[in-house]
Protein backbone atom coordinates (compact mmCIF):
# COMPACT_ATOMS: atom_id res chain seq x y z
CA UNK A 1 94.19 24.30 43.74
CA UNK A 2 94.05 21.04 42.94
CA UNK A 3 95.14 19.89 39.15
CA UNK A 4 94.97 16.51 37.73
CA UNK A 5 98.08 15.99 35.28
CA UNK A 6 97.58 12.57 34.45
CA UNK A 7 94.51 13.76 32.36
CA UNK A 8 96.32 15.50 29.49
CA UNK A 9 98.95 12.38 29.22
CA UNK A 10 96.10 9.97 28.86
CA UNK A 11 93.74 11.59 26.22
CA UNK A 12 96.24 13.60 24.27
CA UNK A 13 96.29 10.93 21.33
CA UNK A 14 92.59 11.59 20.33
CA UNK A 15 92.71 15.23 21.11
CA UNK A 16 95.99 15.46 18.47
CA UNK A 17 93.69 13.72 15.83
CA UNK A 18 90.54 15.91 17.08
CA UNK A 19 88.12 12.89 17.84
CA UNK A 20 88.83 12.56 21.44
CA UNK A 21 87.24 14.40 24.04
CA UNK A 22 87.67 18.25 25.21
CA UNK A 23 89.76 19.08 27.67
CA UNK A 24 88.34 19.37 30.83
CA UNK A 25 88.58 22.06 32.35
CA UNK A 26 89.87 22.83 36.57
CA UNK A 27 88.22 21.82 39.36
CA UNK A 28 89.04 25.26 40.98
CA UNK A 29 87.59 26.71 37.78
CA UNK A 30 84.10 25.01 37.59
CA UNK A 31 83.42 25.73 41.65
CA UNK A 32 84.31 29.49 40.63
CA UNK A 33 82.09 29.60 37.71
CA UNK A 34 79.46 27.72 39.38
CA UNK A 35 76.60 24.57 38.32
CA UNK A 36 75.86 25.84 34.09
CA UNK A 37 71.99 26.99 34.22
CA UNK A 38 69.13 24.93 32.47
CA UNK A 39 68.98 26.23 28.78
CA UNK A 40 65.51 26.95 27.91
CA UNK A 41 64.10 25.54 24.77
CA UNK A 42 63.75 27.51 21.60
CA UNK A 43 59.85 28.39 20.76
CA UNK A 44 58.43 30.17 17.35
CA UNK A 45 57.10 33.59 17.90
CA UNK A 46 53.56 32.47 17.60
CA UNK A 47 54.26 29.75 20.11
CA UNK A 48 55.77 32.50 22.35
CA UNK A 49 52.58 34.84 21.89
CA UNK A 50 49.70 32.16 23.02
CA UNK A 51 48.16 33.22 25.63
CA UNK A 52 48.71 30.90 28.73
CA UNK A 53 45.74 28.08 29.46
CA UNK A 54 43.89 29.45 32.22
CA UNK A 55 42.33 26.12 33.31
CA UNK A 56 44.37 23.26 34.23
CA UNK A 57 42.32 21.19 35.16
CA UNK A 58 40.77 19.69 32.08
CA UNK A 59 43.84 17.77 32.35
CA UNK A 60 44.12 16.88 35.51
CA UNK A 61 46.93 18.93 35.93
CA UNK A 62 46.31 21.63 39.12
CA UNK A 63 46.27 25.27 38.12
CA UNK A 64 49.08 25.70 40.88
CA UNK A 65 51.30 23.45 38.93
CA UNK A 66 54.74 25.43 38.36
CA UNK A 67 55.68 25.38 34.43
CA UNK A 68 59.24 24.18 33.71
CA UNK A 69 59.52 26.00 30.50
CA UNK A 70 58.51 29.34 32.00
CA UNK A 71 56.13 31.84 32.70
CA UNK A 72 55.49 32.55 28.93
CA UNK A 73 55.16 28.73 27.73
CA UNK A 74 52.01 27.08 27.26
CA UNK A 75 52.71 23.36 27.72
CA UNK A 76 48.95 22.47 27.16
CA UNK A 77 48.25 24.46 23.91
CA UNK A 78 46.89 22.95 21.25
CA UNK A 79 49.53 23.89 18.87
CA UNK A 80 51.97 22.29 20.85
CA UNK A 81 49.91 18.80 18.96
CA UNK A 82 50.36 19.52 15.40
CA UNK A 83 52.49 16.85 13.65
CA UNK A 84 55.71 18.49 12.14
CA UNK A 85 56.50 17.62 8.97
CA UNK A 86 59.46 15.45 8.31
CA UNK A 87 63.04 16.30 6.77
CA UNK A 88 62.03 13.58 3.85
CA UNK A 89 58.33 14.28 3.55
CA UNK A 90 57.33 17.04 0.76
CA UNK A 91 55.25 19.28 1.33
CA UNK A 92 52.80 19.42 -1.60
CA UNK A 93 52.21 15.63 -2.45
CA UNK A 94 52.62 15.03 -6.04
CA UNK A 95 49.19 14.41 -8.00
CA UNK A 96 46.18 16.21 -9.92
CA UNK A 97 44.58 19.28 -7.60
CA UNK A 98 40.77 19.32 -7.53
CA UNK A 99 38.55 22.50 -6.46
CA UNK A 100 36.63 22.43 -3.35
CA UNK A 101 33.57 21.55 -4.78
CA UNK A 102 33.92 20.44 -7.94
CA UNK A 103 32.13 17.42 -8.97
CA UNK A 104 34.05 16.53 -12.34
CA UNK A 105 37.41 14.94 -12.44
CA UNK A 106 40.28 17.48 -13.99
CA UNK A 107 39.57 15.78 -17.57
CA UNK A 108 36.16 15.92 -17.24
CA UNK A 109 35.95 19.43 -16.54
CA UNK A 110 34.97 20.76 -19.90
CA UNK A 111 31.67 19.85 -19.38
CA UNK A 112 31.10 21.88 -16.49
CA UNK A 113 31.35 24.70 -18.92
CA UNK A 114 27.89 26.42 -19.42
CA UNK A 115 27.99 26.20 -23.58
CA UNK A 116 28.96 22.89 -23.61
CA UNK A 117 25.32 22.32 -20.95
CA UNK A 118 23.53 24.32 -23.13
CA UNK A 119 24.50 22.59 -26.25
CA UNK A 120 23.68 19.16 -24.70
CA UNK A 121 20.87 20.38 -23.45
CA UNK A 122 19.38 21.04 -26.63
CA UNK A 123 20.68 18.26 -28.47
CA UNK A 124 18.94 16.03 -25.92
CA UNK A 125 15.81 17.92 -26.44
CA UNK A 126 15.93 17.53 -29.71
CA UNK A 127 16.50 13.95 -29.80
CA UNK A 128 13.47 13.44 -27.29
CA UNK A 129 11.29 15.20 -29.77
CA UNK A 130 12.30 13.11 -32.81
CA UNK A 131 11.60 10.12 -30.79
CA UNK A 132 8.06 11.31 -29.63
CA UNK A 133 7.03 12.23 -33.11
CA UNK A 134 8.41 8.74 -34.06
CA UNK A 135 6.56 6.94 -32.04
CA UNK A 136 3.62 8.83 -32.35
CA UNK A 137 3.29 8.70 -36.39
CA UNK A 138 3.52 4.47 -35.88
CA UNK A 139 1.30 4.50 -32.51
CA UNK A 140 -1.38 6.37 -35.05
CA UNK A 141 -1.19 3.66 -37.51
CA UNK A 142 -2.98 1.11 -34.87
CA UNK A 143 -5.11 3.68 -32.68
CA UNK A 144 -6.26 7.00 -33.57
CA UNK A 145 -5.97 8.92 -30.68
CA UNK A 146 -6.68 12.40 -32.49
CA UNK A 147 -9.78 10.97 -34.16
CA UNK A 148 -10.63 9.58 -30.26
CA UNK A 149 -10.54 12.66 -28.71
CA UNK A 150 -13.50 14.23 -30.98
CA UNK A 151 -15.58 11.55 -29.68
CA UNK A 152 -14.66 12.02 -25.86
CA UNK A 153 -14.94 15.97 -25.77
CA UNK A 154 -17.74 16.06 -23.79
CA UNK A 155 -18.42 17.58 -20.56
CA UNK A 156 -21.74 17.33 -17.96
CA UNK A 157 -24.40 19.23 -19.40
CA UNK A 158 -23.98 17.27 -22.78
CA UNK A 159 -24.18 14.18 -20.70
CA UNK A 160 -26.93 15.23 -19.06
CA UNK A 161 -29.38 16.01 -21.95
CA UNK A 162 -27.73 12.82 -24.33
CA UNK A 163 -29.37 10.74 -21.69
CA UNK A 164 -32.56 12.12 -21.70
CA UNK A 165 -32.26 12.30 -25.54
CA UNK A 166 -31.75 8.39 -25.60
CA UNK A 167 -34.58 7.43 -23.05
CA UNK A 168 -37.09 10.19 -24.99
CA UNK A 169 -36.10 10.76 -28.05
CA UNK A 170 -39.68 11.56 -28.95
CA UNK A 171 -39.72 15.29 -27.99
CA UNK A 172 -36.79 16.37 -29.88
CA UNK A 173 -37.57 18.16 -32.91
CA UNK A 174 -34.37 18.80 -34.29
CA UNK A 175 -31.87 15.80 -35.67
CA UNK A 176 -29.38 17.59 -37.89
CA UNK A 177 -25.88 17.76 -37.09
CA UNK A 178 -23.89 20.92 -36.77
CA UNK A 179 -20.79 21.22 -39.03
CA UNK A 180 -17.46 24.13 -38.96
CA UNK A 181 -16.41 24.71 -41.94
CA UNK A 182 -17.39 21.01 -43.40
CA UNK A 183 -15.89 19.24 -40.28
CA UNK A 184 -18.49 18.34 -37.41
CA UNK A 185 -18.42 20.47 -34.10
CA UNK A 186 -17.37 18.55 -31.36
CA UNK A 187 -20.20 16.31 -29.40
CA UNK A 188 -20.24 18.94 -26.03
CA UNK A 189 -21.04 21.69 -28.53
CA UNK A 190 -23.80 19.35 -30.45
CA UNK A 191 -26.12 17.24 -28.63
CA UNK A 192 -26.55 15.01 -32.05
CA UNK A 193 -23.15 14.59 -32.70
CA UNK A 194 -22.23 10.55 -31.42
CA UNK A 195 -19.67 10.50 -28.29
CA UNK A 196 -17.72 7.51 -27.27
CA UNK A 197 -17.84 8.67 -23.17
CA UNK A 198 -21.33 7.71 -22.62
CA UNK A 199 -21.09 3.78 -24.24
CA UNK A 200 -17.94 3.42 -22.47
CA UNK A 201 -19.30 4.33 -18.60
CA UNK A 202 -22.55 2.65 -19.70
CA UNK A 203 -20.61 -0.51 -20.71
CA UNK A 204 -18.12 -0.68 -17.04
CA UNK A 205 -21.50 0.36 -15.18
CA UNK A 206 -23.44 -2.72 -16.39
CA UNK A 207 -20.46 -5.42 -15.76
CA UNK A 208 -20.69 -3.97 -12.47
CA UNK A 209 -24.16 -4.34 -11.99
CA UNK A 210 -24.35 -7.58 -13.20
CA UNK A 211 -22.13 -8.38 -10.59
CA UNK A 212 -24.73 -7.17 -8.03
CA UNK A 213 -27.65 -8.85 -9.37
CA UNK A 214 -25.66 -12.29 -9.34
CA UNK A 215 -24.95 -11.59 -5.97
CA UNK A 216 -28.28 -10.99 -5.12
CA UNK A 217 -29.30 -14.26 -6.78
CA UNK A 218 -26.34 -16.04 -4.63
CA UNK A 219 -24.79 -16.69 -8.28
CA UNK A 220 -21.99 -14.33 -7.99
CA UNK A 221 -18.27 -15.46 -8.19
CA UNK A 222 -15.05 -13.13 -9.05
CA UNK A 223 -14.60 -14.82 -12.87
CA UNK A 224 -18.09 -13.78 -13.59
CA UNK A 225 -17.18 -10.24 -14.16
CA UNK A 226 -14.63 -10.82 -16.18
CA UNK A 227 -17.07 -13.56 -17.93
CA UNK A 228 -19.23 -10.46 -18.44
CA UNK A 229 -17.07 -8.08 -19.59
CA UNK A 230 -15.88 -10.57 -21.90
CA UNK A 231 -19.10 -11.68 -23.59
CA UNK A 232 -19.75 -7.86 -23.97
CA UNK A 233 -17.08 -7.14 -25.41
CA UNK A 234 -16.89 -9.58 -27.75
CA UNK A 235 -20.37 -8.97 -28.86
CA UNK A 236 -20.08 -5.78 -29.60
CA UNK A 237 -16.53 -6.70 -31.77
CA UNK A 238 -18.72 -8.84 -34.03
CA UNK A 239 -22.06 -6.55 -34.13
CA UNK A 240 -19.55 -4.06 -35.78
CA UNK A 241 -17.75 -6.66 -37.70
CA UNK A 242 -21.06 -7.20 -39.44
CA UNK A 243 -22.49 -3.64 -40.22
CA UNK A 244 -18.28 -2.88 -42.04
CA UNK A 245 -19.19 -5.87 -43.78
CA UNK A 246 -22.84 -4.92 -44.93
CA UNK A 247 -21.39 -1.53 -46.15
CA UNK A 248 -18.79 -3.27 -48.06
CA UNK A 249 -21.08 -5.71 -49.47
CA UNK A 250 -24.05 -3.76 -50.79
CA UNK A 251 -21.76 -0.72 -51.57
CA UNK A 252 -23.65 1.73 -49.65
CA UNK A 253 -21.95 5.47 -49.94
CA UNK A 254 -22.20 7.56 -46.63
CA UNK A 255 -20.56 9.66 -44.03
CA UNK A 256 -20.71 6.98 -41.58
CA UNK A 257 -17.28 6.20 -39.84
CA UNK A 258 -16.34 3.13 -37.79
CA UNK A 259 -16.08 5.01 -34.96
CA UNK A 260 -19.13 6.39 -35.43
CA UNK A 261 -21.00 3.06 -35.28
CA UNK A 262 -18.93 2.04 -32.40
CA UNK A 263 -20.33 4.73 -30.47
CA UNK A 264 -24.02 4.45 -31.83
CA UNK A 265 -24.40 1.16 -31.18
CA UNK A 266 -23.03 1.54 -27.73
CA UNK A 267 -25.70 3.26 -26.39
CA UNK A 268 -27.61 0.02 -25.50
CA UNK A 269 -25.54 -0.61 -22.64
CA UNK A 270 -27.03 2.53 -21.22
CA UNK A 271 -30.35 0.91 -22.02
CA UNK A 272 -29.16 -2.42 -20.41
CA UNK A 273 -28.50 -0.72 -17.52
CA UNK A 274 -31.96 0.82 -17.32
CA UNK A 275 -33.13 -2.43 -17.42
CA UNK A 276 -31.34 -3.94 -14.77
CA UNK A 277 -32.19 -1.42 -12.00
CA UNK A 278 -35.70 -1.93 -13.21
CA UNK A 279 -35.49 -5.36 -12.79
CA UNK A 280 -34.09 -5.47 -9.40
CA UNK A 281 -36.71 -3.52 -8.44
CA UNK A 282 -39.42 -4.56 -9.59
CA UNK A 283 -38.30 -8.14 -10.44
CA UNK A 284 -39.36 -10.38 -13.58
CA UNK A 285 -42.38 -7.73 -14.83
CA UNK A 286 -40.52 -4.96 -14.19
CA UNK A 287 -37.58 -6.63 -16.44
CA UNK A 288 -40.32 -7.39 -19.65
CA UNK A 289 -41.71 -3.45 -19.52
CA UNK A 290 -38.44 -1.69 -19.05
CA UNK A 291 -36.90 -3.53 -22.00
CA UNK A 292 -39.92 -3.15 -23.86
CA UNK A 293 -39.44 0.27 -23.50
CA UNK A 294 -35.82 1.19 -23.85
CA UNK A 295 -35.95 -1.07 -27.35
CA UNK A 296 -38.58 1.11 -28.42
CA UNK A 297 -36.80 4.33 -27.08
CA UNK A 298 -33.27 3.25 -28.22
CA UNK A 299 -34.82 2.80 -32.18
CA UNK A 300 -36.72 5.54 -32.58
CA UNK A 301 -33.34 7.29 -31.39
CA UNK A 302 -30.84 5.22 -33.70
CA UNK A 303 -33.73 6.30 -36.72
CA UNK A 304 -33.33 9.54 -36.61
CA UNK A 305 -29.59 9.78 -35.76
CA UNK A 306 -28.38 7.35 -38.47
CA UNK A 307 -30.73 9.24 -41.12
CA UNK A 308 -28.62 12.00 -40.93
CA UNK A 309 -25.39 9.90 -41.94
CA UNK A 310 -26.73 6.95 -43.91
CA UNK A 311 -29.53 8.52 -46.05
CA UNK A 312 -27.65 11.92 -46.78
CA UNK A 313 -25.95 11.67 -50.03
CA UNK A 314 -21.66 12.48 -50.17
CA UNK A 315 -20.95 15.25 -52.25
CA UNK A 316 -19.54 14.62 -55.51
CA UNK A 317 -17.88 16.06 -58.65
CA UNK A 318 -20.23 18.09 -60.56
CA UNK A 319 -20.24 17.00 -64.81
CA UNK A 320 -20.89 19.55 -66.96
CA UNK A 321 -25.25 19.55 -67.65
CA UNK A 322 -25.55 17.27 -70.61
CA UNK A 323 -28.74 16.01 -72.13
CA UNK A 324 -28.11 11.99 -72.29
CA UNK A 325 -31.99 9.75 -71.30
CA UNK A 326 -30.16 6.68 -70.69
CA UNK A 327 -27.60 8.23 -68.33
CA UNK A 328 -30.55 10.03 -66.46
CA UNK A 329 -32.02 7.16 -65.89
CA UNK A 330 -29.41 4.82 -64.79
CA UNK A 331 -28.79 7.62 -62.10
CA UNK A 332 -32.10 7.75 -61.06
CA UNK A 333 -32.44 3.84 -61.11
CA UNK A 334 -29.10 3.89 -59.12
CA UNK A 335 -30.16 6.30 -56.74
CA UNK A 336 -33.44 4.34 -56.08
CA UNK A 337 -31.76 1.03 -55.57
CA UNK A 338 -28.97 2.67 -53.48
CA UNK A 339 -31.74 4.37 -51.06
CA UNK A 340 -33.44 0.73 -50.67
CA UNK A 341 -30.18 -0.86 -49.20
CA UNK A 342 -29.49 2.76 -46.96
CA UNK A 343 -32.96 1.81 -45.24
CA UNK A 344 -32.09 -2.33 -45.13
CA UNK A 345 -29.06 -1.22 -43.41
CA UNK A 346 -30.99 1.37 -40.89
CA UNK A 347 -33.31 -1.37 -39.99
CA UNK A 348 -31.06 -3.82 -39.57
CA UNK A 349 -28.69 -1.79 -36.99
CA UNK A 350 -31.77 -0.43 -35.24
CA UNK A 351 -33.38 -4.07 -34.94
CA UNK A 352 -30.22 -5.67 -33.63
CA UNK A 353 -29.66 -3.46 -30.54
CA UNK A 354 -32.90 -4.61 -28.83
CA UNK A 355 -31.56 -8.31 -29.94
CA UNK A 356 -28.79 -7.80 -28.53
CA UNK A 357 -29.71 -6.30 -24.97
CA UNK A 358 -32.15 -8.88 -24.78
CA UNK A 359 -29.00 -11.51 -24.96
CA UNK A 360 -27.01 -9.60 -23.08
CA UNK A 361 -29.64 -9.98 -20.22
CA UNK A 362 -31.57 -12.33 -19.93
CA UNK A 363 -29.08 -14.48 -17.85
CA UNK A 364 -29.38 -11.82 -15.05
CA UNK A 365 -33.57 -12.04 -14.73
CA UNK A 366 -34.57 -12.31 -11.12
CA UNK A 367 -36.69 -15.32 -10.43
CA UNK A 368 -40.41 -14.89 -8.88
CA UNK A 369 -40.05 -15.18 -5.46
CA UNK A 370 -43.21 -17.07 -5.40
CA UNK A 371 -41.67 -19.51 -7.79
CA UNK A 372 -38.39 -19.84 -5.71
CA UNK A 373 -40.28 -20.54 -2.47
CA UNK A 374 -42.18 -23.06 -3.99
CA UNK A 375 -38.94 -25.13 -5.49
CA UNK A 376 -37.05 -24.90 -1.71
């Protein structure tokens, strides 16, 4: 055997201090013990239990291909990919955990409690109501909206049979108004009660139609309805300007509301409108006899409706019965006087409505066609 003694001598400085190399061992001993087998690497039990991949070739790897880590290793597994975590890395960061799900921050997590909802949720409510009832108690002050639906309860049949109450008036027999316990019924329930539906339609129906009949004179132009609509408007802002005023002036006692005169004297339009489809029709003569007509109609109607407010006499305080001439008769002088300026003011609403449709439409009277061929 061959032995190599110059070995020892050369390294046995380091090996005395133990930082130099082994000693090596024989030759004859390494050929007798033979080449030192491949160690195979150390796996984790799961690592060990994963079932080999069965195809290969996803990888371009052949499924013949001999595995170098042995029969039980899976060099293509999946797990084989997960990051391992580093010596210096922890493994929970440090910081605030959140839920899966949770929509609130940690500090804000109180108010995913379900008191704390229902608490808000009723404080909220209750601050929407006091804001509603605020601004409905000032919004009253300027527009009464519970006094405006009286006048706009109406439905079809009371329609209906106002219209042909307004166009003839001279069959009904019956002009009284129906009351519940001393308030009025609504209008759909009385057909004499005043509605503010009816002048309203009748009022957008004739700046429409005066919008046609300009256009069937070639006069029409987009400012004229609102030049219509205007005019009307505006006259029917002073007409009632003037009957608060009379009232005021001759100190005439009734029932009669602002409202209710609105509505009253808005029933011309309806009458206008009559008119107009007359007129278009049957041209200029057909223009003089329908307005001749609905005046006459729309009078007699405003007569007997406004008797029943203006001439009816408010109830007052009853004075114990005493026996005193001059007092009778200053009541009886008052009460004559007062029923002289009821009928003044009857007349004069009831003579300004025909006035006033006749001004409100005489712009729009067709022209003779005899007359127009003659002037081209």
């Amino acid at each position: 055997m061959n032995y190599n003694a110059s070995s020892g001598t050369r390294h046995r400085k380091f090996e005395a201090s133990g930082g130099g190399p082994k000693k090596p061992k024989r030759v004859s001993d390494i050929n007798a013990m033979g080449a030192p087998a491949a160690s195979a690497p150390q796996f984790s039990a799961f690592e060990q239990s994963a079932p080999p991949m069965t195809n290969n070739t996803a990888y371009g790897v052949p499924t013949s291909a001999p595995n170098a880590y042995g029969p039980g290793f899976n060099q293509y597994s999946n797990f084989a990919n997960v990051p391992q975590p580093q010596p210096n890395m922890p493994m929970n960061p440090p910081g605030p955990t959140q839920q899966p799900g949770a929509s609130f921050p940690p500090q804000f997590s109180v108010f995913q409690q379900p008191i704390v909802q229902d608490m808000a949720l009723q404080y909220g409510q209750k601050l929407a109501d006091q804001g509603k009832e605020i601004v409905h108690t000032h919004f009253e002050k300027y527009i009464p909206v519970t006094k405006l639906k009286y006048y706009f309860a109406v439905d079809n049949r009371y329609v209906m049979n106002k219209l042909r109450l307004i166009f003839f008036p001279f069959t009904q027999r019956d002009w009284s108004l129906k009351y519940d316990h001393d308030n009025p019924v609504q209008p759909r329930y009385d057909i004499n009660a005043p509605d503010l539906y009816i002048p309203t339609m009748a009022y957008i129906t004739y700046v429409v139609l005066a919008g046609m009949v300009l256009g069937f004179q070639n006069r029409f132009s987009p400012e004229q309805l609102g030049i219509q609509a205007s005019s009307a408007l505006a006259y029917s802002i002073f007409e009632l300007v003037i009957y608060t005023l009379a009232l005021y002036i001759a100190n005439i006692p009734t029932t009669l509301k602002t409202l209710d005169l609105l509505a009253l004297t808005g029933y011309k339009y309806a009458s206008i409108v009559s008119i107009l489809l007359c007129s278009i029709f049957l041209r200029k003569a057909g223009y003089y006899i329908s307005w001749l007509y609905a005046s006459a109609s729309l009078g007699f109607f405003l007569l007997r409706t406004l008797k029943a407010k203006v001439l009816s006499e408010p109830v007052q305080a009853q004075d114990p019965p005493t026996y005193d001439p001059y007092r009778q008769q200053q009541q009886q002088f008052e009460h004559t006087v007062g029923r002289k300026r009821k009928l003044y003011f009857l007349f004069l609403v009831t003579g300004l409505q025909p006035v006033l449709a006749f001004w409100l439409s005489m712009h729009l009277i067709p022209n003779d066609p005899t007359v127009t061929a003659s002037t081209a």
